[in-house]
C-alpha atoms as a PDB file:
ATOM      1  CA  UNK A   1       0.000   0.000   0.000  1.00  0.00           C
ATOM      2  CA  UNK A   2       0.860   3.163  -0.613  1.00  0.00           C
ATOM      3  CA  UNK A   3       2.199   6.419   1.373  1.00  0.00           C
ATOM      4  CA  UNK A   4      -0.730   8.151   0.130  1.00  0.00           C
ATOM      5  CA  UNK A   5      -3.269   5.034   0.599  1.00  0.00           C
ATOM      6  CA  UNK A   6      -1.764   5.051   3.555  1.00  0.00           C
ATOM      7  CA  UNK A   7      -2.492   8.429   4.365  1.00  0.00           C
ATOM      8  CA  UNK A   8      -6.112   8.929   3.350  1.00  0.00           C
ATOM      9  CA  UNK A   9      -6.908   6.367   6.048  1.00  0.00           C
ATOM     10  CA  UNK A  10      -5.483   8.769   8.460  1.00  0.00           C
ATOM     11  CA  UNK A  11      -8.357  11.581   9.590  1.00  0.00           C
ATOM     12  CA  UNK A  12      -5.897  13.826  10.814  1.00  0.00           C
ATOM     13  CA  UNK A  13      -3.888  13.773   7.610  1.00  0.00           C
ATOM     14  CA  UNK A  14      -7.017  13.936   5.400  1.00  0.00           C
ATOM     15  CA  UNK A  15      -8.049  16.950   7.332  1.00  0.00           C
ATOM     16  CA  UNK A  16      -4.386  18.531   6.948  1.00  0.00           C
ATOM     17  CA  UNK A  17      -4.751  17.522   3.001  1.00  0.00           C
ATOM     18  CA  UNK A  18      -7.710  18.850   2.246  1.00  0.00           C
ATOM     19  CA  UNK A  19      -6.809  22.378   4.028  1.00  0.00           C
ATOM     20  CA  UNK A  20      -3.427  22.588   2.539  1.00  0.00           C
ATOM     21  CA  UNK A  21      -5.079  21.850  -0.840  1.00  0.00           C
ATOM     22  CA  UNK A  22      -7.648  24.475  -0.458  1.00  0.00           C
ATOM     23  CA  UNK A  23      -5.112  26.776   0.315  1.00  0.00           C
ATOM     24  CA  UNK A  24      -3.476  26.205  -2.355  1.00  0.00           C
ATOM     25  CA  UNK A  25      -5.831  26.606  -4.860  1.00  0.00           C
ATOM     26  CA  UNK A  26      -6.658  29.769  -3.212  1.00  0.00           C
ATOM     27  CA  UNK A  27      -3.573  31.189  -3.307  1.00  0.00           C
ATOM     28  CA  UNK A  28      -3.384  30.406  -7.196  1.00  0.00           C
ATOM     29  CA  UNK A  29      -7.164  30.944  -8.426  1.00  0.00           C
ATOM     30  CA  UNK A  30      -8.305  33.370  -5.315  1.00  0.00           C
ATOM     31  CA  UNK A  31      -6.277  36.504  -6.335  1.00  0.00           C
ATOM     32  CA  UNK A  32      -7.942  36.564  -9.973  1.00  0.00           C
ATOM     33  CA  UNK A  33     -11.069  36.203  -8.911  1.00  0.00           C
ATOM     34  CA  UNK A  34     -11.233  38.516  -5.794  1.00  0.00           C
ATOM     35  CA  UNK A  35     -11.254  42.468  -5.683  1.00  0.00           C
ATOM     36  CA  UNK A  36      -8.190  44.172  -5.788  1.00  0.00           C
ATOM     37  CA  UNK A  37      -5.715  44.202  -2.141  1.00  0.00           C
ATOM     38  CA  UNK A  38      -4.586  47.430  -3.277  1.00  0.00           C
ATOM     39  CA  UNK A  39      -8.059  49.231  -3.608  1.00  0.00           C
ATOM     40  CA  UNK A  40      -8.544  52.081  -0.934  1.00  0.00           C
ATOM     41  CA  UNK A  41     -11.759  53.679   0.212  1.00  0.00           C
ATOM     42  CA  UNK A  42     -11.289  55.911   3.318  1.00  0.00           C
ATOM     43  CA  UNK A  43     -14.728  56.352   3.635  1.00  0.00           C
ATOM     44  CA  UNK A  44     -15.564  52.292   4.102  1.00  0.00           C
ATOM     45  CA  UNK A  45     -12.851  51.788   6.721  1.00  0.00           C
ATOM     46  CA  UNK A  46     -12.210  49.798   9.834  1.00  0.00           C
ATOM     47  CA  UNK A  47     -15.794  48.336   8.632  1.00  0.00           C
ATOM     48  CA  UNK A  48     -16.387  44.997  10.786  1.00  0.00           C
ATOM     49  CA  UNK A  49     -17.019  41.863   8.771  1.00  0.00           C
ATOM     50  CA  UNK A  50     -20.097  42.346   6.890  1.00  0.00           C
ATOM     51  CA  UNK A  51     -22.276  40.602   4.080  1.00  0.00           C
ATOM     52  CA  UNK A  52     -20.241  43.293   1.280  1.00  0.00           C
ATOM     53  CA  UNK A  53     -16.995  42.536   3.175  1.00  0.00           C
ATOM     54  CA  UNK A  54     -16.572  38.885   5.068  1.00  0.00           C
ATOM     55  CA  UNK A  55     -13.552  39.740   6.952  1.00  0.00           C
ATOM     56  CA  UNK A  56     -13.918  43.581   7.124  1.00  0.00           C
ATOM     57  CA  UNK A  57     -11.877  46.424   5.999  1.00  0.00           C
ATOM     58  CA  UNK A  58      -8.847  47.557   7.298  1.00  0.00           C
ATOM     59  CA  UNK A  59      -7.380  51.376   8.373  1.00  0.00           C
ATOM     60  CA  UNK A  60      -7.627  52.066   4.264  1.00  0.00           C
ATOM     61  CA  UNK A  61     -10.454  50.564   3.658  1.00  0.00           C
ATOM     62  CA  UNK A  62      -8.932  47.729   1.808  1.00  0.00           C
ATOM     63  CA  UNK A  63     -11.202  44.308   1.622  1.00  0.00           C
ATOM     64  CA  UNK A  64      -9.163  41.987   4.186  1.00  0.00           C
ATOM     65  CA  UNK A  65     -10.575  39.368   2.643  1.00  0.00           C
ATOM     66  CA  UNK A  66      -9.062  39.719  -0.803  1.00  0.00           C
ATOM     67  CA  UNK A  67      -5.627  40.575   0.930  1.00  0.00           C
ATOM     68  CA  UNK A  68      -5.751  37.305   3.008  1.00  0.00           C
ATOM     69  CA  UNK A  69      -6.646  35.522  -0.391  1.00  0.00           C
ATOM     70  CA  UNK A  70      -3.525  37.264  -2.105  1.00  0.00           C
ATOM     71  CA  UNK A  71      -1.409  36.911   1.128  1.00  0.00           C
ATOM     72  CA  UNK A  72      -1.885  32.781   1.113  1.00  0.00           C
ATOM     73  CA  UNK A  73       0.394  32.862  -1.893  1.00  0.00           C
ATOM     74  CA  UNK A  74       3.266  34.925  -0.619  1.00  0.00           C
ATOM     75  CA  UNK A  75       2.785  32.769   2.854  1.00  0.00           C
ATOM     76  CA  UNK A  76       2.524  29.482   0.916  1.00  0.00           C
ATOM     77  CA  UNK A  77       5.372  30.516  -1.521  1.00  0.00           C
ATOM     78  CA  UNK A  78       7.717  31.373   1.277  1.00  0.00           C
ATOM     79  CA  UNK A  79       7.107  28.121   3.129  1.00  0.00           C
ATOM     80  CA  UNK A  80       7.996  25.647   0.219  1.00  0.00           C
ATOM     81  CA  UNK A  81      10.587  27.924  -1.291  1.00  0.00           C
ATOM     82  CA  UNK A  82      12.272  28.610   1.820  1.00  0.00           C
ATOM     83  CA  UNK A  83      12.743  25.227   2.519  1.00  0.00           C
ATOM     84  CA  UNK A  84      13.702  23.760  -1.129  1.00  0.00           C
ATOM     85  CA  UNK A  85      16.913  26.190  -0.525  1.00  0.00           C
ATOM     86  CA  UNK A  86      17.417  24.874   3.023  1.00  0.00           C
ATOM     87  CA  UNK A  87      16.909  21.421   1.598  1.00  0.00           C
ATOM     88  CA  UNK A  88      19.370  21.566  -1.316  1.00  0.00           C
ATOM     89  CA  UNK A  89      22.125  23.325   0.718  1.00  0.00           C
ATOM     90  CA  UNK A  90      21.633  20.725   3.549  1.00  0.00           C
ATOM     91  CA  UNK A  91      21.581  18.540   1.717  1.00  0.00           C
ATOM     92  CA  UNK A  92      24.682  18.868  -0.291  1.00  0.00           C
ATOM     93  CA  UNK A  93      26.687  19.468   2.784  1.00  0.00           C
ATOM     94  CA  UNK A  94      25.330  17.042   4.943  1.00  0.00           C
ATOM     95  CA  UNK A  95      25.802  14.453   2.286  1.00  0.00           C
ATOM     96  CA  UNK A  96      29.811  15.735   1.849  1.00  0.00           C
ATOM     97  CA  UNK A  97      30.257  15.500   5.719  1.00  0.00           C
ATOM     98  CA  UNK A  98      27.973  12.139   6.299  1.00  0.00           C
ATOM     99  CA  UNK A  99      30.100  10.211   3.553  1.00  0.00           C
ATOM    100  CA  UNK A 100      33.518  11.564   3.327  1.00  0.00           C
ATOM    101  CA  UNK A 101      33.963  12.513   7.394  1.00  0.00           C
ATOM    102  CA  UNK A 102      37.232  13.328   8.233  1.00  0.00           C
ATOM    103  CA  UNK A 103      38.155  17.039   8.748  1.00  0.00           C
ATOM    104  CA  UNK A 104      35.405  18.485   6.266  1.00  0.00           C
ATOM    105  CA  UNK A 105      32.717  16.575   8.331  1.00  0.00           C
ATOM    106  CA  UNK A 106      34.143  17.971  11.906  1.00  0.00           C
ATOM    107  CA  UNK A 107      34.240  21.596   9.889  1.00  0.00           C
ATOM    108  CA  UNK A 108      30.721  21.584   8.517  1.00  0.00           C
ATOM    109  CA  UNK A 109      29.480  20.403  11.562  1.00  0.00           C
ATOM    110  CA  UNK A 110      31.130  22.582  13.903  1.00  0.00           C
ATOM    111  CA  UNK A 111      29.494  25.246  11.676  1.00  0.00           C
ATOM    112  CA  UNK A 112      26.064  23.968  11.750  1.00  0.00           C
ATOM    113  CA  UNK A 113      26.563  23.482  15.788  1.00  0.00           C
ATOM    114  CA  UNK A 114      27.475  27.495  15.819  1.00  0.00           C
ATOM    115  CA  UNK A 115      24.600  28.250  13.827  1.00  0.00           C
ATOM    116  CA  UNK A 116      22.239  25.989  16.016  1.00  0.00           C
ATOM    117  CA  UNK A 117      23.262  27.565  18.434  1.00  0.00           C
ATOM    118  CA  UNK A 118      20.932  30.625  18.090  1.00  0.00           C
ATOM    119  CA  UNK A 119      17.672  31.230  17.915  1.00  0.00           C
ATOM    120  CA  UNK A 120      15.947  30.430  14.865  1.00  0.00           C
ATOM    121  CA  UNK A 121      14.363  34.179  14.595  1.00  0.00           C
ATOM    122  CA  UNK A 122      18.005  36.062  15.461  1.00  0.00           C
ATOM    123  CA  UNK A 123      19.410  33.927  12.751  1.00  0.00           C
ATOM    124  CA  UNK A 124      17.261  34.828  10.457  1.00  0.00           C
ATOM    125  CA  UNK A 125      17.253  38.389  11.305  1.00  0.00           C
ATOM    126  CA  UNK A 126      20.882  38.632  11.319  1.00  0.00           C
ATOM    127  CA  UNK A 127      20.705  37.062   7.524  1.00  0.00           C
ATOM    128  CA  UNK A 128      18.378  39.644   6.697  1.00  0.00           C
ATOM    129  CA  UNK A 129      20.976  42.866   7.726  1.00  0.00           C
ATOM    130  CA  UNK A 130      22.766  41.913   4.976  1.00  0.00           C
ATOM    131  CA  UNK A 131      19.934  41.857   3.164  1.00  0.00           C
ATOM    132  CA  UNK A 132      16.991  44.309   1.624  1.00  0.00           C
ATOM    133  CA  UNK A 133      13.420  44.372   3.164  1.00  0.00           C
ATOM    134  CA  UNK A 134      11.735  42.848   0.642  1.00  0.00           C
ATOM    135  CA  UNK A 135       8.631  39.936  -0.157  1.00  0.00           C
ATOM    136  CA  UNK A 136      11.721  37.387  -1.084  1.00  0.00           C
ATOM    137  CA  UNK A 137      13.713  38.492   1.490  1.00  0.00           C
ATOM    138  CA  UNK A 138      12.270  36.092   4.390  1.00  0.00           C
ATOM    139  CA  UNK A 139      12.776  32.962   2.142  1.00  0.00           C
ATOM    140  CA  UNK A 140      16.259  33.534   1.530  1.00  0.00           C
ATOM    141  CA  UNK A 141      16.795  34.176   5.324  1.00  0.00           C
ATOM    142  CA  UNK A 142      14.588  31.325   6.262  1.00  0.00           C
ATOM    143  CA  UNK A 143      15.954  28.850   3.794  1.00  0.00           C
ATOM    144  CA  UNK A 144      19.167  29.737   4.453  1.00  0.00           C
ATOM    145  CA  UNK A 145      19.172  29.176   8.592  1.00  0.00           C
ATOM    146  CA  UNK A 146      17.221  26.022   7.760  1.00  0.00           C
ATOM    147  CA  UNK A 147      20.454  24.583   6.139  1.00  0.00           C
ATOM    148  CA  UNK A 148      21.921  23.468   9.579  1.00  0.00           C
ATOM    149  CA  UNK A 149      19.212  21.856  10.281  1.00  0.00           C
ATOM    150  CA  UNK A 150      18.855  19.552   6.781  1.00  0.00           C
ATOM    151  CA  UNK A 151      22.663  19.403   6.950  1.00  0.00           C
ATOM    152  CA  UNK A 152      22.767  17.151  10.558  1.00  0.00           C
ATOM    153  CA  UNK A 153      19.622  14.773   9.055  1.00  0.00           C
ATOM    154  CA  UNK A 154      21.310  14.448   6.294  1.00  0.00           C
ATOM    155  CA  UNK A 155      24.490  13.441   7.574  1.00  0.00           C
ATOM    156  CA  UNK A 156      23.449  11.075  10.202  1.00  0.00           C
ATOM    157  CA  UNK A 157      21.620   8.968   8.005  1.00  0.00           C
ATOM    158  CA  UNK A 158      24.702   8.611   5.969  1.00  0.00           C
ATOM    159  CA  UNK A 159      26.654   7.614   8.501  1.00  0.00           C
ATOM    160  CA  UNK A 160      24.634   5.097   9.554  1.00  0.00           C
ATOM    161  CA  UNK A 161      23.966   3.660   6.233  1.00  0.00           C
ATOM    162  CA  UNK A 162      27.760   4.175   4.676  1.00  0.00           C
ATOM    163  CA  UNK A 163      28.924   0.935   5.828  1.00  0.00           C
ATOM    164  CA  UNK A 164      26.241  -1.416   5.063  1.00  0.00           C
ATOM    165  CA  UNK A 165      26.495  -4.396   3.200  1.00  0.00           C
ATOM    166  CA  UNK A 166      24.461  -3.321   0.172  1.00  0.00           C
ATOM    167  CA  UNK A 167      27.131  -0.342   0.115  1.00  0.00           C
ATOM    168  CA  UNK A 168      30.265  -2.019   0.563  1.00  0.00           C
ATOM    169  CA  UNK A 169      28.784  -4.834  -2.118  1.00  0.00           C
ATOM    170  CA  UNK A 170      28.081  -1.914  -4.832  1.00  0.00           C
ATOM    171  CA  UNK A 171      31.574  -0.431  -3.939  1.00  0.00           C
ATOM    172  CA  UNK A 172      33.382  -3.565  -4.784  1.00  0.00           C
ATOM    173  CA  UNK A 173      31.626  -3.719  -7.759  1.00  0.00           C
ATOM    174  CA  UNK A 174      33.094  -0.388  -8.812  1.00  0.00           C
ATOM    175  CA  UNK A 175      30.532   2.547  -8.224  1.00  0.00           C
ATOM    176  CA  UNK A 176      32.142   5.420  -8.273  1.00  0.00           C
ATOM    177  CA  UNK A 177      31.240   8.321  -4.975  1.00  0.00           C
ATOM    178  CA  UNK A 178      28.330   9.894  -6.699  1.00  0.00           C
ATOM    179  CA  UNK A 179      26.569   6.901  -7.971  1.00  0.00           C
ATOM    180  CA  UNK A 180      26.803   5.259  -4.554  1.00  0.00           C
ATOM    181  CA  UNK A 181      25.508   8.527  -3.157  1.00  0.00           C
ATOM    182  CA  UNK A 182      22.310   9.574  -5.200  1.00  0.00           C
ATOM    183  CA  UNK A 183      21.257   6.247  -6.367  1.00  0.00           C
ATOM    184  CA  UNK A 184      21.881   4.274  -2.901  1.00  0.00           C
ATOM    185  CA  UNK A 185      22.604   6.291   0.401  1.00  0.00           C
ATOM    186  CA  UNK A 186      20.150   9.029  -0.734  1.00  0.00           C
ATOM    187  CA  UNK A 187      16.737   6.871  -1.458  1.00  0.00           C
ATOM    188  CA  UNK A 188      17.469   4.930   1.803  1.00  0.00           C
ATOM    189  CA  UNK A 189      17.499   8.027   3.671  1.00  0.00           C
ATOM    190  CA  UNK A 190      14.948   9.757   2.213  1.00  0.00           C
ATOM    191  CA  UNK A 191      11.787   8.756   4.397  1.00  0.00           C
ATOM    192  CA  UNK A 192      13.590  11.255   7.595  1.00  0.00           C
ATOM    193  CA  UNK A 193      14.268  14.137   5.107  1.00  0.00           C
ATOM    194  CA  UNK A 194      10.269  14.089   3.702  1.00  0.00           C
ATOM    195  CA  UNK A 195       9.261  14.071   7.521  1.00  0.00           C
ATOM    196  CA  UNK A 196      11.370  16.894   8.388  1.00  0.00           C
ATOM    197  CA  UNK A 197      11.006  19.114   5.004  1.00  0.00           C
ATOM    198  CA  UNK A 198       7.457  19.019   5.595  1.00  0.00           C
ATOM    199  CA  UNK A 199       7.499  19.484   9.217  1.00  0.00           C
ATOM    200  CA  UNK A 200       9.796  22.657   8.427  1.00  0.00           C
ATOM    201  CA  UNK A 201       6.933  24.042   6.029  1.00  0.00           C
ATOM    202  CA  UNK A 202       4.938  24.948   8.629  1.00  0.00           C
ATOM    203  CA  UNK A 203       7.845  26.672  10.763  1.00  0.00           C
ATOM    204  CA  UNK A 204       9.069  28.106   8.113  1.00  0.00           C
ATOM    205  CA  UNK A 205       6.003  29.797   7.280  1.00  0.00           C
ATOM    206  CA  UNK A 206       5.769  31.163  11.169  1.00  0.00           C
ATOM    207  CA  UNK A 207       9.002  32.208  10.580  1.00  0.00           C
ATOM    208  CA  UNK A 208       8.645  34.000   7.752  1.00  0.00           C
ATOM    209  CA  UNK A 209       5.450  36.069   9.036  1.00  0.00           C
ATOM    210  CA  UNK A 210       7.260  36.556  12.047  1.00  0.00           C
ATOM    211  CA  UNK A 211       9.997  38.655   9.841  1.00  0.00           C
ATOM    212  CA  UNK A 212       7.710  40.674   8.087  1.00  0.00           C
ATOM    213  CA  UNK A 213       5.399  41.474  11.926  1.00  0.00           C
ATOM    214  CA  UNK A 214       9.017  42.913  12.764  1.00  0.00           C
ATOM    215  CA  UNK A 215       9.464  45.083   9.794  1.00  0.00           C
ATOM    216  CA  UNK A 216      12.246  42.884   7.915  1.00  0.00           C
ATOM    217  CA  UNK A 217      10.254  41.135   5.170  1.00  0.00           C
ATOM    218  CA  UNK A 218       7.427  42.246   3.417  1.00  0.00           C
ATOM    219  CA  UNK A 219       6.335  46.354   3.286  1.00  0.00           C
ATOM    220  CA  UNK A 220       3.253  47.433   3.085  1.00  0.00           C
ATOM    221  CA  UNK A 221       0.933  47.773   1.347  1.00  0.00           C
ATOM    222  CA  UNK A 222       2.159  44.083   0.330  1.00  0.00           C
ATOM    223  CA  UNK A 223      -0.718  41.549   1.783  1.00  0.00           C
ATOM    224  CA  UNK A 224       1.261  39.111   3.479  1.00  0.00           C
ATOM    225  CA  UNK A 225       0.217  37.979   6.864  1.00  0.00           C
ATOM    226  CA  UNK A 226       2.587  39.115   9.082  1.00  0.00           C
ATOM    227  CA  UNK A 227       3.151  42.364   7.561  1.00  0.00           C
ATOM    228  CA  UNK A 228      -1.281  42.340   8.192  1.00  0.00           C
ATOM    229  CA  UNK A 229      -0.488  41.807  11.944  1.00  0.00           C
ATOM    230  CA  UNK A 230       1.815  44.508  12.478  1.00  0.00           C
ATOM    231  CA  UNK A 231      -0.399  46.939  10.577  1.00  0.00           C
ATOM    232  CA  UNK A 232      -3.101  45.935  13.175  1.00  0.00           C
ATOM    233  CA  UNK A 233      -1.310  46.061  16.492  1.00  0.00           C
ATOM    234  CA  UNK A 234      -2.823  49.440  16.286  1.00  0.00           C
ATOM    235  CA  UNK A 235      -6.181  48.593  15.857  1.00  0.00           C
ATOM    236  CA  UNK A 236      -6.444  45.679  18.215  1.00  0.00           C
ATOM    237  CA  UNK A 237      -9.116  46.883  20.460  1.00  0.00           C
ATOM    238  CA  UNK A 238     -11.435  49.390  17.785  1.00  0.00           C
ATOM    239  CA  UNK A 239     -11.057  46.182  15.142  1.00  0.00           C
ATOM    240  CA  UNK A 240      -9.781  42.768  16.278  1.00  0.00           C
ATOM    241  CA  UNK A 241     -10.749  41.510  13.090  1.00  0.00           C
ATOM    242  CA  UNK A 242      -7.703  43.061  11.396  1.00  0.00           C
ATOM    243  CA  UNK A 243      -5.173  40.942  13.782  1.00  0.00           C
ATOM    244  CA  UNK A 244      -8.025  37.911  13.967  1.00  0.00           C
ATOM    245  CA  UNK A 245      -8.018  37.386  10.560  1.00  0.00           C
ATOM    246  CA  UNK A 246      -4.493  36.684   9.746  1.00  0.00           C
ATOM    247  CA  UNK A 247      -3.592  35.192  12.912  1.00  0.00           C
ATOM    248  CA  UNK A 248      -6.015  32.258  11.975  1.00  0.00           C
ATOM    249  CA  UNK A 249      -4.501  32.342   8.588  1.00  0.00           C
ATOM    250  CA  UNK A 250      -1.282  31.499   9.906  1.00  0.00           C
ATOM    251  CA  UNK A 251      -2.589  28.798  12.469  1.00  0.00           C
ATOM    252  CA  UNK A 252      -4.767  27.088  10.291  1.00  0.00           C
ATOM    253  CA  UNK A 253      -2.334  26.849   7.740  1.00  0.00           C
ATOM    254  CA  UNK A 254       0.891  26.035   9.895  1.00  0.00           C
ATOM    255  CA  UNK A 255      -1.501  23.202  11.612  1.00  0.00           C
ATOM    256  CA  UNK A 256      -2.548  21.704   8.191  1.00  0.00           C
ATOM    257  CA  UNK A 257       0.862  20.792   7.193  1.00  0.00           C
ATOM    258  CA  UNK A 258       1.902  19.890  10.410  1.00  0.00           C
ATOM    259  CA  UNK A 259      -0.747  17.129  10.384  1.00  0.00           C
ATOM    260  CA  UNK A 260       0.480  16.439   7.272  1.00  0.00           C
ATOM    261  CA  UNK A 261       4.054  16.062   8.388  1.00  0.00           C
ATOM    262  CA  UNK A 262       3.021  13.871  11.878  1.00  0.00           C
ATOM    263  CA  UNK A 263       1.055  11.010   9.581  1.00  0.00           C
ATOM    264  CA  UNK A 264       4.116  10.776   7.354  1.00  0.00           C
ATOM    265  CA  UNK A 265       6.570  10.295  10.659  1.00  0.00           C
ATOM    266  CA  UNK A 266       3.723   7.297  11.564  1.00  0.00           C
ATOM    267  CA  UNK A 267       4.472   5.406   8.337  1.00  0.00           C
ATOM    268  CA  UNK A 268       7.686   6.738   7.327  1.00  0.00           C
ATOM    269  CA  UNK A 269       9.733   6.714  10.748  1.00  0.00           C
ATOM    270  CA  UNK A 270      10.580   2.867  11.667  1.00  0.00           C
ATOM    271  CA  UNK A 271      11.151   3.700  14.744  1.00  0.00           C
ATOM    272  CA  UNK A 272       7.274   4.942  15.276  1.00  0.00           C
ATOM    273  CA  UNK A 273       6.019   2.905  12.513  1.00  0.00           C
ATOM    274  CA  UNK A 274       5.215  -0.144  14.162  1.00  0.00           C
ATOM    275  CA  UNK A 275       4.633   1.296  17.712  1.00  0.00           C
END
């Protein structure tokens, strides 16, 4: 049976599906169909949610509602993007350090140690000083402290695998390094990496909101959810809505793929698989 037989019989996973997939079509359908996030009417705003508006209007009287529609693409964007470039770089290194060792593999990881070290939002912030404020600015940043993290996973399952039988049998038989990386050691690790890259969706998409709350990512009057929040910190008690609104955006997404990422650790993780 399949992963994905295997996860339809899962409710929580079906749920986390189904929401991630709606999202996803509404990031990609919603923002041609929907009003403008740009449009401003002074005279309609800080309206509460209303039959003409469903989530209300914010301090411009732009439709919240269209800019959470056109915000679930930036959000969605940065998640998956953020973590492809994590992914790639982690894995590249980790793969160097996990089947070569020696002094490179003490190097790299001392490096990822450092970088583990901090916080996951000072990292990132620190990436983005060298960086402009801008909408791809949080990916880069995001994707970028995420290497460490990829890089370790990575490694360890090479480790473990890099003297196995099946390894040492193709070696013999003449495989060169890079055969004997991406067409053995990296399918027989790849059940951990899934689990973890779509785990790290979700906090990568916190992450990224959490940039652009604090002034570092996206600039208004660019609809992306966090930058939505920190317009509305000063509006929290006139119009909740405006901080309501996005906040569940964020939740309910983050959630959905984390559901998503918990099945796959049930079938894909041996060492919960049969528990």
């Amino acid at each position: 049976m399949t992963v994905l037989k295997k996860l339809l019989r899962n409710p929580s996973a079906v749920a986390g599906l189904f929401i991630l997939l709606l999202l996803i079509i509404i990031s990609i359908v919603g923002p041609f169909v929907v009003q403008s996030p740009y449009e401003q009417d002074t005279a309609m705003k800080l309206l509460p949610p209303s039959g003409e508006h469903w989530f209300g209007t914010d301090d411009f009287g732009r439709d919240v509602f269209s800019r959470i529609v056109t915000g679930a693409h930036y959000s969605l964007t940065a998640g998956f993007i953020s973590v492809i470039l994590g992914l790639t770089g982690g894995l590249m290194l980790g793969a160097f350090a996990g089947y070569y060792g020696g002094i490179a593999d003490q190097v790299i990881m001392m490096l990822c140690n450092i970088l583990l070290s901090f916080p996951s939002v000072l990292l990132a912030m620190a990436i983005v000083m060298v960086m402009e404020p801008g909408i791809y600015t949080p990916m880069v940043a995001v994707g970028v402290s995420s290497i460490p993290v990829f890089a370790r996973l990575v490694r360890a399952q090479f480790m473990s695998l890099r003297e196995s039988c099946f390894v040492e049998a193709v070696r013999s038989s003449g495989a060169g390094d890079m055969r004997i990386i991406f067409r053995h050691l990296l399918p027989n690790s790849i059940g951990p990496i899934i689990i973890q890259a779509t785990l790290r969706i979700g906090s990568s998409i916190l992450l990224a909101a959490t940039l652009s709350f604090l002034g570092l990512g996206a600039q208004p009057p660019t609809p992306e959810w966090g930058s939505m929040l920190s317009a509305a910190r000063n509006y929290i008690w006139t119009a909740p809505h405006l901080a309501i609104v996005p906040g569940m955006a964020i939740t309910v997404t983050v959630i959905s793929v984390n559901l998503i990422g918990d099945a796959l650790r049930d079938y894909l993780d041996p060492r919960t698989r049969n528990m």
